[in-house]
Protein backbone atom coordinates (compact mmCIF):
# COMPACT_ATOMS: atom_id res chain seq x y z
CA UNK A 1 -4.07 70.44 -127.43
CA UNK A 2 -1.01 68.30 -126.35
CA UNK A 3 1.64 68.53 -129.05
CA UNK A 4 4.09 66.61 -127.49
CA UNK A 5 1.79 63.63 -126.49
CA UNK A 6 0.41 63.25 -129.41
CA UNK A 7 3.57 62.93 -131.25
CA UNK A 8 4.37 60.11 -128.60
CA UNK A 9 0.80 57.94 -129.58
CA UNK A 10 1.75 58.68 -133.17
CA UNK A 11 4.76 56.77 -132.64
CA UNK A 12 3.29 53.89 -131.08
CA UNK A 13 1.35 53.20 -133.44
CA UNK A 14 4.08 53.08 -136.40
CA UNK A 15 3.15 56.47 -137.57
CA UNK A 16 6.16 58.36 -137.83
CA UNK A 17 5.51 62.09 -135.77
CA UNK A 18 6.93 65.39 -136.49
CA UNK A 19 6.42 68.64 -134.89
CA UNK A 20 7.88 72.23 -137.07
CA UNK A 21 7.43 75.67 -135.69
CA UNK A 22 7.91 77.16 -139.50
CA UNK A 23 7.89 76.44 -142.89
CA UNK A 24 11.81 76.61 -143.48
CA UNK A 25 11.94 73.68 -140.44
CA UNK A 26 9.24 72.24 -143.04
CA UNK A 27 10.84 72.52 -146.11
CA UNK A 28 13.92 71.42 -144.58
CA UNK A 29 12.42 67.95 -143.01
CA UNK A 30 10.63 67.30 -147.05
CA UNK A 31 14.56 67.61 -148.11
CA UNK A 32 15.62 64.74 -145.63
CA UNK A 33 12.43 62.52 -146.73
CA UNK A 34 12.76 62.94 -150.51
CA UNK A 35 14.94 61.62 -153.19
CA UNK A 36 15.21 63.89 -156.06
CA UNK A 37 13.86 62.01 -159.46
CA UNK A 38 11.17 60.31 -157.21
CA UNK A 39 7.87 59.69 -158.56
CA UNK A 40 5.28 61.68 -155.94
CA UNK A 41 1.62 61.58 -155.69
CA UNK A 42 -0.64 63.92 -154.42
CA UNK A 43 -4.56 64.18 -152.85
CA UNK A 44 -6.45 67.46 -152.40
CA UNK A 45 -5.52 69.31 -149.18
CA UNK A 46 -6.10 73.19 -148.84
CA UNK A 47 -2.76 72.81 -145.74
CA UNK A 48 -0.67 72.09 -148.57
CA UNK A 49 -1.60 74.76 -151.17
CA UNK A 50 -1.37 77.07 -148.22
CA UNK A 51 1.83 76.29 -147.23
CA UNK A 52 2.98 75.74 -151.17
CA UNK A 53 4.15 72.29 -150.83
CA UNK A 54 2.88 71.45 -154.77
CA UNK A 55 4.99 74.00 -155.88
CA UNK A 56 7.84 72.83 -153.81
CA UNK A 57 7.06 69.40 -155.71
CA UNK A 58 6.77 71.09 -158.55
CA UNK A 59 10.25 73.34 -158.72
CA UNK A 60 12.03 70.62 -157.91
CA UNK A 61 13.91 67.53 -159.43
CA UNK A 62 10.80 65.32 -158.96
CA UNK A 63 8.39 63.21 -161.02
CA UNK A 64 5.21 64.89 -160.29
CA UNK A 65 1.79 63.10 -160.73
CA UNK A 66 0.25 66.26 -160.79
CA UNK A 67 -3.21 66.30 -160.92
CA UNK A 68 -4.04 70.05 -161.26
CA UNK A 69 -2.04 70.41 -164.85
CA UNK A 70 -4.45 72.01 -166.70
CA UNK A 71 -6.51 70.83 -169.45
CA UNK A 72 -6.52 67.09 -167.85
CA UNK A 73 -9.54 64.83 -168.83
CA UNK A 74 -11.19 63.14 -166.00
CA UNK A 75 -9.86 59.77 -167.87
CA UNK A 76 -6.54 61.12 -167.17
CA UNK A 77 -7.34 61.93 -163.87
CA UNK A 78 -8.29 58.66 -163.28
CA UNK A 79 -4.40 57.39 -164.21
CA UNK A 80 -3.10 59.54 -162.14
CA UNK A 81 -5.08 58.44 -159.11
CA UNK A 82 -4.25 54.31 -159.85
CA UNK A 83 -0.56 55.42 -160.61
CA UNK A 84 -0.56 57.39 -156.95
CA UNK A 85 -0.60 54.09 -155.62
CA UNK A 86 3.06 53.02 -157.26
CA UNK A 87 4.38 56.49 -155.97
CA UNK A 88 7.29 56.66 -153.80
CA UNK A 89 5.71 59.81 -151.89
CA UNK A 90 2.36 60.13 -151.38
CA UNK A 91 1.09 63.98 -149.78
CA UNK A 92 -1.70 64.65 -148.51
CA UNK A 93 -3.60 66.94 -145.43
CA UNK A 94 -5.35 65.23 -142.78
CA UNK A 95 -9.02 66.39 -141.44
CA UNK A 96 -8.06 65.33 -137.85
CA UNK A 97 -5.85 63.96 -135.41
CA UNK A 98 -6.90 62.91 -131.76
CA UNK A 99 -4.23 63.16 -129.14
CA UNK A 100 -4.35 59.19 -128.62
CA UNK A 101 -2.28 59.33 -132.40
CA UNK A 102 -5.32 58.38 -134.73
CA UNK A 103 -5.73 59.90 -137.94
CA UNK A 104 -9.24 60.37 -139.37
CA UNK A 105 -10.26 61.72 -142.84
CA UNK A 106 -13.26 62.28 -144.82
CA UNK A 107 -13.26 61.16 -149.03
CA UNK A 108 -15.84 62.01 -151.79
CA UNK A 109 -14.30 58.97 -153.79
CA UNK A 110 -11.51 57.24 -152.59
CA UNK A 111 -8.86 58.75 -154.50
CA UNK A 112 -6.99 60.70 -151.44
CA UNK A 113 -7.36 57.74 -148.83
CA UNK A 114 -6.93 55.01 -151.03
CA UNK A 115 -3.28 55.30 -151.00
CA UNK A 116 -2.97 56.50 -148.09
CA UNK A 117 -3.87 53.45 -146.74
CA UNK A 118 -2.24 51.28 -149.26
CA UNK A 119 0.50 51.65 -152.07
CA UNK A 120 2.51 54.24 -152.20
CA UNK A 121 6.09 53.23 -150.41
CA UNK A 122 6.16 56.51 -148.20
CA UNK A 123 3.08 58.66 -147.10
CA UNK A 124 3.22 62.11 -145.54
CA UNK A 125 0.90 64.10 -144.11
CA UNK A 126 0.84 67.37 -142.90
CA UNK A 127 -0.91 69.28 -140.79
CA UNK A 128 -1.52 72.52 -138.93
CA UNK A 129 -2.37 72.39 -134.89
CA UNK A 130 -5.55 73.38 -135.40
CA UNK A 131 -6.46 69.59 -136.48
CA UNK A 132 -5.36 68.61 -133.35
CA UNK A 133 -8.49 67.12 -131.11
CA UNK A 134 -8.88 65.46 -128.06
CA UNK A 135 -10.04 62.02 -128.26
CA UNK A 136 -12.01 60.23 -131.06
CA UNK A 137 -15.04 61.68 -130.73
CA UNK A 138 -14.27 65.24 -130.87
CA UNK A 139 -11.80 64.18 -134.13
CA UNK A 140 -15.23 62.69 -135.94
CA UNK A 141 -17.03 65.66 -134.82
CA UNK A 142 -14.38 67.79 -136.46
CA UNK A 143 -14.31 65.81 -139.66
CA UNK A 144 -17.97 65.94 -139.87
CA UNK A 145 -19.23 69.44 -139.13
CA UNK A 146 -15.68 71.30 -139.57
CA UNK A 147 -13.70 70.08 -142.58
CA UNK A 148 -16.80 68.43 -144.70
CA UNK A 149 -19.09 71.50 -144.61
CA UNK A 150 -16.28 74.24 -145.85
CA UNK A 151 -14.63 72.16 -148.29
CA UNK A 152 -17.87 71.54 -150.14
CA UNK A 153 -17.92 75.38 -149.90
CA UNK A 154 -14.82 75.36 -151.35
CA UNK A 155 -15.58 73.00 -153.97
CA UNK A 156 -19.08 74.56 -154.92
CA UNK A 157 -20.80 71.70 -154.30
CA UNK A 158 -24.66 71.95 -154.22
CA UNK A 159 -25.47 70.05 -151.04
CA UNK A 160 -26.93 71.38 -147.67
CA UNK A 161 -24.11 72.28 -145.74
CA UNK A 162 -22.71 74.21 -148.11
CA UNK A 163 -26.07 76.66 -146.95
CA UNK A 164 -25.85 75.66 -143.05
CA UNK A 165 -22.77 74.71 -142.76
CA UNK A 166 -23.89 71.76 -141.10
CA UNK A 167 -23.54 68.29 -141.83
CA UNK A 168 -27.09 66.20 -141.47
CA UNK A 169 -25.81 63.21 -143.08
CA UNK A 170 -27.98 64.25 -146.64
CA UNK A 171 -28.05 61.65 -149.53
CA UNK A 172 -27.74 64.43 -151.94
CA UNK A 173 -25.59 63.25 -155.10
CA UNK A 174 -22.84 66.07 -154.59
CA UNK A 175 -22.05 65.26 -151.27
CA UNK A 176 -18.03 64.65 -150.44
CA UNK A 177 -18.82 62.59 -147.51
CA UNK A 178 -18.91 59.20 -148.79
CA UNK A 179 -15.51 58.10 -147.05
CA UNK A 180 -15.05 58.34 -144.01
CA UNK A 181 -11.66 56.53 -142.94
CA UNK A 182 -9.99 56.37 -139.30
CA UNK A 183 -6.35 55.08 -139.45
CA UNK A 184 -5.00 53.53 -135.82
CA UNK A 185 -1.54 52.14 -136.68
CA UNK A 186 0.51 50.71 -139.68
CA UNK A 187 2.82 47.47 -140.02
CA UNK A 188 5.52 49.27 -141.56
CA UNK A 189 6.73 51.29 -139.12
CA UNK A 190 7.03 55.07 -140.10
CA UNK A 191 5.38 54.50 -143.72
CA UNK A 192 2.89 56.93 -142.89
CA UNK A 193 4.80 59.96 -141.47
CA UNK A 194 2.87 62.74 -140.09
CA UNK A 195 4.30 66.50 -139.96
CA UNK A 196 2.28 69.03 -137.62
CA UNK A 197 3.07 73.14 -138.02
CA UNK A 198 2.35 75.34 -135.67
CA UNK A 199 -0.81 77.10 -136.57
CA UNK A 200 -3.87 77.33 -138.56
CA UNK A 201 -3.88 75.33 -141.81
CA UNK A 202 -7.14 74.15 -143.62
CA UNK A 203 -9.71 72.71 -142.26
């Protein structure tokens, strides 16, 4: 795992990189991006709870499109999704990250990549180093038989890696891996920003 380097291909390709040893040198980075009374979006991501970014969103002087308010409908779930995409902030986790400074993610439907790739005016992800991989292939191998099999675990999902913890590719009508979405570079140059913390986060 090469830290440094992969910071460096992150920046080549437009994606802004970011490397914090703790989650003051975290918080204090969010400050510098963020403009309070800012609309912000958010997609799943287990890094995020962990390190309590919502509630950092959510404590602050933000608009929060907060999807986990309880009591929501999935009709109003599905506004806050299509408004994500006029966000100023978008958050999210990422399920990998080769050292050439590609990002690679895996969707059940849309609603996390979507604006990641599109919409929102400023993106960030974070990350721990364990989503770090060497090339491409190890990154979809992570993606595929790391991230999707524990977050249907997570998400009680009735498929067959939630029992093996294996992905085989089912067709079952739960499964969470319908999107699978590498991202190589962007136009506008640091839209996407990617933070990475030392240590484990996710998965």
């Amino acid at each position: 795992m090469d830290i440094t380097n992969t910071i460096k291909n992150l920046n080549k390709h437009n994606i802004g990189g970011y490397h914090v040893t703790s989650k003051k040198e975290l918080f204090d980075l969010l400050e510098s991006f963020l403009s309070y009374g800012e609309t912000i979006g958010c997609g799943d991501s287990v890094t995020l709870e962990e390190l309590g970014v919502f509630d950092y969103i959510r404590t602050n002087d933000y608009n929060f499109l907060d999807k986990y308010e309880d009591g929501l409908t999935s009709d109003d779930k599905r506004e806050i999704y299509l408004d994500n995409f006029r966000s100023d902030t978008f958050f999210s986790g990422v399920n990998a990250i080769s050292e050439d400074g590609k990002l690679f993610f895996i969707d059940g439907n849309g609603s996390r990549v979507a604006p990641i790739i599109y919409g929102p005016k400023q993106v960030i992800l974070i990350t721990g180093t364990n989503k770090i991989t060497k090339d491409e292939e190890s990154a979809k191998q992570r993606v595929r038989q790391v991230a999707a099999p524990l977050d249907t675990i997570r998400l009680g999902k009735k498929t067959p890696c939630a029992v093996t913890k294996q992905c085989i590719d089912c067709n079952s009508p739960q499964r969470i891996c319908n999107d699978f979405v590498m991202i190589a570079g962007q136009f506008q140059k640091e839209r996407i920003k990617v933070i990475i913390i030392d240590g484990d986060f996710g998965y």
